[in-house]
Protein backbone atom coordinates (compact mmCIF):
# COMPACT_ATOMS: atom_id res chain seq x y z
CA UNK A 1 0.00 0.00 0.00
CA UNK A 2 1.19 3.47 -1.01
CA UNK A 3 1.55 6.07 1.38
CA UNK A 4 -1.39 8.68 1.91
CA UNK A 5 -1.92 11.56 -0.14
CA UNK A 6 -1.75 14.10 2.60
CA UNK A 7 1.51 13.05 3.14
CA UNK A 8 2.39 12.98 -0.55
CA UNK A 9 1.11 16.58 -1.18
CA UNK A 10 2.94 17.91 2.85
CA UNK A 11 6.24 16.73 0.60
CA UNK A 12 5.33 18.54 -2.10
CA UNK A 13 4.54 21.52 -0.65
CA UNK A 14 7.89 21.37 1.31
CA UNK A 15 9.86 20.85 -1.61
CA UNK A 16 7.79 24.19 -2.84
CA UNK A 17 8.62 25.73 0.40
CA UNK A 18 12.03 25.03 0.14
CA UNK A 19 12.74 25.96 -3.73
CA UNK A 20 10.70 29.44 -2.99
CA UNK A 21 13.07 30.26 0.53
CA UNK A 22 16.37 29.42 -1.81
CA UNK A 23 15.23 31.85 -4.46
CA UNK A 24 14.45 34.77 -1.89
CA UNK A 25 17.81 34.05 0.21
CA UNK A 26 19.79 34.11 -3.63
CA UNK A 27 17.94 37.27 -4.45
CA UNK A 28 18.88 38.75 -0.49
CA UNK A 29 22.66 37.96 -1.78
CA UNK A 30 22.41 39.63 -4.96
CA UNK A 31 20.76 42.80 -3.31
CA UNK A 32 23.21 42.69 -0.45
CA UNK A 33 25.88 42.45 -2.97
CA UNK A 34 24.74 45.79 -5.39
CA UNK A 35 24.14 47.64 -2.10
CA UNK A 36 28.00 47.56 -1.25
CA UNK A 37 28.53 48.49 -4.51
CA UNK A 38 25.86 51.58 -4.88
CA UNK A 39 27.33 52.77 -1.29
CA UNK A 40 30.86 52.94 -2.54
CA UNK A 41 29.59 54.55 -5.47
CA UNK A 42 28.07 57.04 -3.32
CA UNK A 43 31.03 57.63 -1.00
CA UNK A 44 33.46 58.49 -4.20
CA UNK A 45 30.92 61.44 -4.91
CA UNK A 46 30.40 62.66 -1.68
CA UNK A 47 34.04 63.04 -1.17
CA UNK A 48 34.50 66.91 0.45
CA UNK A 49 38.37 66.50 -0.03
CA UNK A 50 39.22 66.25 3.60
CA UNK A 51 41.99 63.79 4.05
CA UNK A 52 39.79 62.28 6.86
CA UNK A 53 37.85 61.12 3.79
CA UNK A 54 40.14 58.92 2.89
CA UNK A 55 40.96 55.34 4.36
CA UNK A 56 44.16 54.94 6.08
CA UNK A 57 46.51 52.11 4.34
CA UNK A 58 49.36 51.99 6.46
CA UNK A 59 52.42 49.23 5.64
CA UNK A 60 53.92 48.20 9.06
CA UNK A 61 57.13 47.28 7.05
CA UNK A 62 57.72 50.60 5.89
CA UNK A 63 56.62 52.39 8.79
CA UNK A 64 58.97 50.43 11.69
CA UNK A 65 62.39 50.20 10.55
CA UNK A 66 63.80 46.28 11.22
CA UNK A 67 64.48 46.40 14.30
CA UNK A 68 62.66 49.09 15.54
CA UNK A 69 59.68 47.79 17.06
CA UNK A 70 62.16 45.74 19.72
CA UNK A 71 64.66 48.33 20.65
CA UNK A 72 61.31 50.64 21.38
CA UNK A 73 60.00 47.86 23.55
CA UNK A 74 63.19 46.88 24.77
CA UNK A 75 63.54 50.55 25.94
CA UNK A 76 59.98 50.89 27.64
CA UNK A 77 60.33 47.54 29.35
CA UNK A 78 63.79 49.08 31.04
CA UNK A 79 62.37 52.55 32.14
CA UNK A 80 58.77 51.62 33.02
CA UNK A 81 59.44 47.88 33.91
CA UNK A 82 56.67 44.72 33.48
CA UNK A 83 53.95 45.93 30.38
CA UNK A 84 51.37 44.34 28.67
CA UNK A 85 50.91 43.95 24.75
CA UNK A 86 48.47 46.66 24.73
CA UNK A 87 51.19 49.35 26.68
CA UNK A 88 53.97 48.23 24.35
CA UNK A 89 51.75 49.08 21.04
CA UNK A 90 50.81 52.32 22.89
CA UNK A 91 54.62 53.52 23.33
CA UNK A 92 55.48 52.60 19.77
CA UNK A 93 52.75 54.36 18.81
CA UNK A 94 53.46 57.54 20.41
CA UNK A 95 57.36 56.79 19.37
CA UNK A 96 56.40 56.76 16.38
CA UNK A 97 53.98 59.73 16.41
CA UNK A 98 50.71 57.90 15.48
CA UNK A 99 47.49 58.38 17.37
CA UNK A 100 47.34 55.52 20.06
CA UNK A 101 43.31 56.14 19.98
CA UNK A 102 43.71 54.08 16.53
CA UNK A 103 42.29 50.68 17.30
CA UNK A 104 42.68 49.11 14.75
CA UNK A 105 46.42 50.30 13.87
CA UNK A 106 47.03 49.33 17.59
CA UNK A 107 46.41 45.82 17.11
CA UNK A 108 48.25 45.50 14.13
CA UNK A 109 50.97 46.84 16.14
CA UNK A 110 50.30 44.60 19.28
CA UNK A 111 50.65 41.34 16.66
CA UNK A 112 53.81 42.63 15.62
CA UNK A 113 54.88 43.26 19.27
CA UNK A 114 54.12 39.53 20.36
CA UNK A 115 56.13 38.15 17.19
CA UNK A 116 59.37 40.29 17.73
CA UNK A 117 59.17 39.90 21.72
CA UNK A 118 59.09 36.29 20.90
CA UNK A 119 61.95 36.14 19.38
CA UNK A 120 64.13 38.17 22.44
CA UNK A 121 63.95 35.00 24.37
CA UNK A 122 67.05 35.97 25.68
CA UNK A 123 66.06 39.50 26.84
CA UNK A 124 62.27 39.17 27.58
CA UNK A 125 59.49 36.95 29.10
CA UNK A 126 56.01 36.39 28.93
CA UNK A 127 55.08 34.15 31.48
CA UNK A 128 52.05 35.97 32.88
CA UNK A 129 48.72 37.58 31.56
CA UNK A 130 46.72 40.55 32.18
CA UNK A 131 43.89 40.93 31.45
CA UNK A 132 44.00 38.64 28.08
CA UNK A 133 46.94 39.80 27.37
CA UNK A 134 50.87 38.77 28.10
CA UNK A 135 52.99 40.74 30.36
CA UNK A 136 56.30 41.29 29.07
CA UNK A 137 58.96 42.00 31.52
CA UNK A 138 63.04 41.89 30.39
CA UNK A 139 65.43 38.73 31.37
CA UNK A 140 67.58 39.55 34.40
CA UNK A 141 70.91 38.34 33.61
């Protein structure tokens, strides 16, 4: 014996259901997709000429010298003693004359801190955290 109708026509209408939902949630992509696009538009011709206007594209490589990032560090860690990622990022910052308000650059920074710090093995250590973050303090010898 076959199965009932009313469960025959449930599947169908599922199946109906179900081809309708992928249609609307390919059409939500497509919209979602020339929205970025007419906003950009907008923001090239709404530009005032400000320099605040413009997006920041700052290359870490050109902007700390090799070496740089570590003798900064190196240098806070000796005056001020034990700092965290964050403080480190916020004295190169200001070394280097960039706003430490910058979030975004700030991290950036902060990853670069924790890769050259981990490579003073010699000089530094990171055995404890605060808040989520290591504390760096320098190697007594």
């Amino acid at each position: 014996m076959g199965e009932p109708i009313a469960v025959l026509a449930l599947r169908r209408r599922r199946d109906q259901i179900s081809g309708v939902i992928a249609e609307c949630e390919r059409k939500i992509k497509e919209a979602q997709h020339d929205l970025v696009h007419v906003v950009a538009s907008l923001r090239l011709f709404e530009l005032t000429g400000d320099p605040r206007d413009f997006p920041l594209y700052i290359d870490l490589n050109r902007l700390l010298r090799r070496g740089e990032t570590t003798r900064i560090c190196l240098a806070a860690l000796a005056a001020e003693g034990p700092l965290d990622t964050r403080e480190l990022a916020q004295r190169v910052m200001r070394a280097k004359g960039l706003n430490p308000e910058d979030k975004v650059l700030g991290q950036a920074i902060a990853l670069r801190i924790v890769h050259t710090l981990r490579l003073q093995r010699t000089k530094v250590s990171r055995k404890e955290r605060r808040t989520g973050v290591s504390l760096w303090k320098l190697v007594v010898s």
